[in-house]
Protein backbone atom coordinates (compact mmCIF):
# COMPACT_ATOMS: atom_id res chain seq x y z
CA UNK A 1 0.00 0.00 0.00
CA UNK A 2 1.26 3.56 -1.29
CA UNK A 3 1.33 6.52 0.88
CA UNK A 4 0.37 9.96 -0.25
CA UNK A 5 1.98 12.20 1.19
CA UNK A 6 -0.99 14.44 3.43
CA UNK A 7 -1.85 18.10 2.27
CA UNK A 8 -3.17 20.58 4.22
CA UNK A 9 -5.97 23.05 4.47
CA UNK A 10 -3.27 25.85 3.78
CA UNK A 11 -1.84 23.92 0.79
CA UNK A 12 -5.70 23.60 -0.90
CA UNK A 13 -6.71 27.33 -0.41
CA UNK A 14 -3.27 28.18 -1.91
CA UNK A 15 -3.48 25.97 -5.10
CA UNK A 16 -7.27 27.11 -5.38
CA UNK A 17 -6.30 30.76 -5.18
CA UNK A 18 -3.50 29.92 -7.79
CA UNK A 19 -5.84 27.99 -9.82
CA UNK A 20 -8.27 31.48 -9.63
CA UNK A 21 -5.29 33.79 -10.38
CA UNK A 22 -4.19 31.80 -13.44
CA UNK A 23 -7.89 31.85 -14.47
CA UNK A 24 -8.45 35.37 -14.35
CA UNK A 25 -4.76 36.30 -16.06
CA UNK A 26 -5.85 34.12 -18.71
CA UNK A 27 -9.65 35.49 -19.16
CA UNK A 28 -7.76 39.22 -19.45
CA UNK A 29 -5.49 38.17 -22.32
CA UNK A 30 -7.74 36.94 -24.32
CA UNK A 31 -10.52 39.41 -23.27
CA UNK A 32 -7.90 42.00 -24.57
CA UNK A 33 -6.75 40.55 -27.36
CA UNK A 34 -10.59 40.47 -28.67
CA UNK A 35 -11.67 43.92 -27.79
CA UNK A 36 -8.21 44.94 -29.55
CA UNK A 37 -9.60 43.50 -32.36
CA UNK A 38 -11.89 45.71 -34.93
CA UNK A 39 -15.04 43.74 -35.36
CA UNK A 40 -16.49 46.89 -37.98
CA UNK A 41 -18.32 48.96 -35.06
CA UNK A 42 -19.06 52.18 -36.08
CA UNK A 43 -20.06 55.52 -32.97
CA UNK A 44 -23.43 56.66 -33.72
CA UNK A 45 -23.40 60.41 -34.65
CA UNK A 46 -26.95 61.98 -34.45
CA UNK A 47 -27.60 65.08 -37.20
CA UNK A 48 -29.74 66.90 -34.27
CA UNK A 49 -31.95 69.78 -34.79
CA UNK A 50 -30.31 73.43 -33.33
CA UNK A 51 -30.17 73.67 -29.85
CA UNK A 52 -29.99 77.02 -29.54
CA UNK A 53 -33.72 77.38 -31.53
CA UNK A 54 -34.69 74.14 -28.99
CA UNK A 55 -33.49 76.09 -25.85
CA UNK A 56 -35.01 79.44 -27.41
CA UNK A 57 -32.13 82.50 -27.36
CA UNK A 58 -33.47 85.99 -27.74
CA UNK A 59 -37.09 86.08 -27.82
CA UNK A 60 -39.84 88.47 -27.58
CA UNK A 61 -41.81 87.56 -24.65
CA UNK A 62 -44.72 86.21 -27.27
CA UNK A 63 -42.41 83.50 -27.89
CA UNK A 64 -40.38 80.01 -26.97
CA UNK A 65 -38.26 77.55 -27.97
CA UNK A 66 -38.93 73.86 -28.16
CA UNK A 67 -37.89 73.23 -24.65
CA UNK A 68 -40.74 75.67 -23.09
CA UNK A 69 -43.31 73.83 -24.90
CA UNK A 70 -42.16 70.59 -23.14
CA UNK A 71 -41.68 71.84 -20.06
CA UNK A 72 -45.34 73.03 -19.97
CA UNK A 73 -47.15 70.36 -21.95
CA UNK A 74 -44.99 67.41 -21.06
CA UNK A 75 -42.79 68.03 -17.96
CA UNK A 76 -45.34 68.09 -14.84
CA UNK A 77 -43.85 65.98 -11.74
CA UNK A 78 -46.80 63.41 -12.91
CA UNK A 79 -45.27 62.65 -16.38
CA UNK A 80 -42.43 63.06 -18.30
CA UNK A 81 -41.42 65.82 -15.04
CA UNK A 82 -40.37 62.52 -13.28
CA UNK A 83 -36.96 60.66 -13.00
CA UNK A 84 -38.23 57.49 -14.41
CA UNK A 85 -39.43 58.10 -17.91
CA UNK A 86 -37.10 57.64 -20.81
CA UNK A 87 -38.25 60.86 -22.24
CA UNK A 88 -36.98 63.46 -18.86
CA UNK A 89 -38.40 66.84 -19.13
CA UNK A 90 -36.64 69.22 -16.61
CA UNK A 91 -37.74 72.84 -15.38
CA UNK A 92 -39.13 75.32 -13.49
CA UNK A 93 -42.99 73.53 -13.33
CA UNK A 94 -41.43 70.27 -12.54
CA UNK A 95 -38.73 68.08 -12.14
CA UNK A 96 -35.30 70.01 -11.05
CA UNK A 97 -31.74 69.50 -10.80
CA UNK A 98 -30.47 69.64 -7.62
CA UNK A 99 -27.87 72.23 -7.31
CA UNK A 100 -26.67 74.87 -4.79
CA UNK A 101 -29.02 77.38 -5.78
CA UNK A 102 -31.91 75.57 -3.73
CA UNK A 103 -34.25 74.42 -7.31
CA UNK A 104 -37.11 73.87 -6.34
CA UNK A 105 -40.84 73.13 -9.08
CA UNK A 106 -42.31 76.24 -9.42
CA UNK A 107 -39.26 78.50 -8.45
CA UNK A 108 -36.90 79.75 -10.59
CA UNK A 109 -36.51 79.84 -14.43
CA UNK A 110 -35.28 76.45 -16.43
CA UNK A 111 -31.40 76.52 -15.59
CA UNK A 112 -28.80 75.88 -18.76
CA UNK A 113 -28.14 72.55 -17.32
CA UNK A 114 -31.94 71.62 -17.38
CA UNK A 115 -32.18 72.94 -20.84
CA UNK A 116 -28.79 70.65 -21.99
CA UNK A 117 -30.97 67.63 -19.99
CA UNK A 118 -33.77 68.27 -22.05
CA UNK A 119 -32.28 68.58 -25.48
CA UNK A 120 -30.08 65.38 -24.97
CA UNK A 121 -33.81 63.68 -23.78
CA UNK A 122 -35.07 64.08 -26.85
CA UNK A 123 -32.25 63.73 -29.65
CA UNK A 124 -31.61 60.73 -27.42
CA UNK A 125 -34.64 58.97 -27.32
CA UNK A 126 -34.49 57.78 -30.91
CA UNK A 127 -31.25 58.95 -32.24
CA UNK A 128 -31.13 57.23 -35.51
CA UNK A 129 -34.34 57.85 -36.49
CA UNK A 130 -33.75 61.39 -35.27
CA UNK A 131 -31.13 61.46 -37.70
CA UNK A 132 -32.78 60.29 -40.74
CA UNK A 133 -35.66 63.13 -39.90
CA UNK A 134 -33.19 65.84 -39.69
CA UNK A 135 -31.84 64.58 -42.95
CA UNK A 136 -35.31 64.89 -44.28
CA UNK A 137 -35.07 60.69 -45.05
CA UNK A 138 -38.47 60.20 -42.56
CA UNK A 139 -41.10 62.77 -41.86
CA UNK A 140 -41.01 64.34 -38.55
CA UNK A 141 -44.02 61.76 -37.96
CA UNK A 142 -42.07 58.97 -37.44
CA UNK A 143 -40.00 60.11 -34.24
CA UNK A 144 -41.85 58.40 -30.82
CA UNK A 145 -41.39 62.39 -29.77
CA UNK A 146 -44.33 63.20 -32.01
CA UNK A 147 -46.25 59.99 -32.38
CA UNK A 148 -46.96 59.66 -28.66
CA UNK A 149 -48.37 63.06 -28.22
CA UNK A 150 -50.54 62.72 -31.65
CA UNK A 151 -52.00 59.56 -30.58
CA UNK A 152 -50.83 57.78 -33.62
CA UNK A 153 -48.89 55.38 -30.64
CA UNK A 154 -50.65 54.49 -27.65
CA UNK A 155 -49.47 57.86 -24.74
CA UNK A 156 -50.15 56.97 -21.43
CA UNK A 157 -50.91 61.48 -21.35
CA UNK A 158 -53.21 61.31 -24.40
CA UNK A 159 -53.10 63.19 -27.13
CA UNK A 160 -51.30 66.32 -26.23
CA UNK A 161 -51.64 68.15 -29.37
CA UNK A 162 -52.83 67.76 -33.02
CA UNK A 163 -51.44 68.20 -36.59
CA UNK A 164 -51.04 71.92 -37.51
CA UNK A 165 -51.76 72.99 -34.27
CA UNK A 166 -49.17 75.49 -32.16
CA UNK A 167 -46.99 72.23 -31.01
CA UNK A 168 -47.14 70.28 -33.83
CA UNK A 169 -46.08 73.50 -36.02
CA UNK A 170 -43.08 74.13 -33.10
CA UNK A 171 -41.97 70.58 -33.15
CA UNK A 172 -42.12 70.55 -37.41
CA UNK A 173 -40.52 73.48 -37.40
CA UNK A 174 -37.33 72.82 -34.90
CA UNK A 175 -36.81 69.97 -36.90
CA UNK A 176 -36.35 71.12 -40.01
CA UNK A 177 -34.90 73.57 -38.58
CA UNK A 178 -36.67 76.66 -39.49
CA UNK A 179 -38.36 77.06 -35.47
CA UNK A 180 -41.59 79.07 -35.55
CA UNK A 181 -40.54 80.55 -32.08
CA UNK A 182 -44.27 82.27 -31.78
CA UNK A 183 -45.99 79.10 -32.30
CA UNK A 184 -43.63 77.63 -29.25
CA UNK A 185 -45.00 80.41 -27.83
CA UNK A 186 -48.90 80.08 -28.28
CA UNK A 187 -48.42 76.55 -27.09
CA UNK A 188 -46.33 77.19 -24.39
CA UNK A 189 -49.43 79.37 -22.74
């Protein structure tokens, strides 16, 4: 009969941890070596409507930019005003970013960072078919941005405006980027 020699508890957890190591050396080579690789992926870049027309610079006080419209018609603290929805309206009637100058709903005009939040909310809820609207491939009609609020896809809000109407004509107009800043403003109201 053939002795083995004994191995202890210490010996186990040491060739397990070396057995781990070894593992998890090996899993970052090759890991590595197959992200260095170029598999054809290609960034996303988004044509986006102006932000400066969405965000509304140098008005008369009978009009608005995109963002105003949203804030009013979309961005209460009981819809798109709330930190959950994919499509995050920020402002002064709802939702705020937290910041040292005490934001609170209902105080305070839209900030520059809330505006920023807003615009990247909507070029990034649907960027390539944002794209292919702004390139004048789609019509504006098939961004979720205006088929929600025209009830042509089921909005939890209902319809919230209706072709040629002071939204629809703001919306239109921002994206082909010609803004009708006194429409924005009737339907900011």
């Amino acid at each position: 009969m053939e002795r083995r020699p004994s191995v202890t508890p210490f010996a186990r957890r040491v060739a397990a941890a070396m057995a781990v190591a070894c593992t998890g050396v090996l899993a970052t080579l090759v890991g590595t070596a197959a992200c260095a690789r170029n598999y054809g992926a290609y960034v996303t870049e988004v044509d986006a409507p102006d932000y400066g027309q969405f965000k509304g610079e140098n008005l008369s006080a009978t009009q608005a930019g995109v963002s105003r419209v949203l804030e009013k018609r979309c961005g209460t603290l009981d819809c798109h005003g709330q930190i959950g929805r994919p499509l995050r309206i920020y402002g002064e009637f709802g939702l705020r970013f937290v910041d040292d100058a005490g934001n609170q709903p209902g105080l305070g005009a839209t900030t520059e960072t809330e505006y920023e939040a807003n615009y990247q909310s909507v070029i990034g809820l649907q960027p390539e078919i944002m794209t292919l609207v702004v390139d004048g491939q789609l019509p504006a009609e098939s961004l979720m941005l205006l088929r929600k609020p025209l009830q042509l896809e089921r909005h939890k809000g209902g319809a919230v405006f209706v072709e040629g109407d002071d939204a629809y004509n703001c919306f239109t107009t921002w994206l082909a980027g010609q803004t009708d800043y006194t429409s924005c403003g009737n339907a900011s109201q």
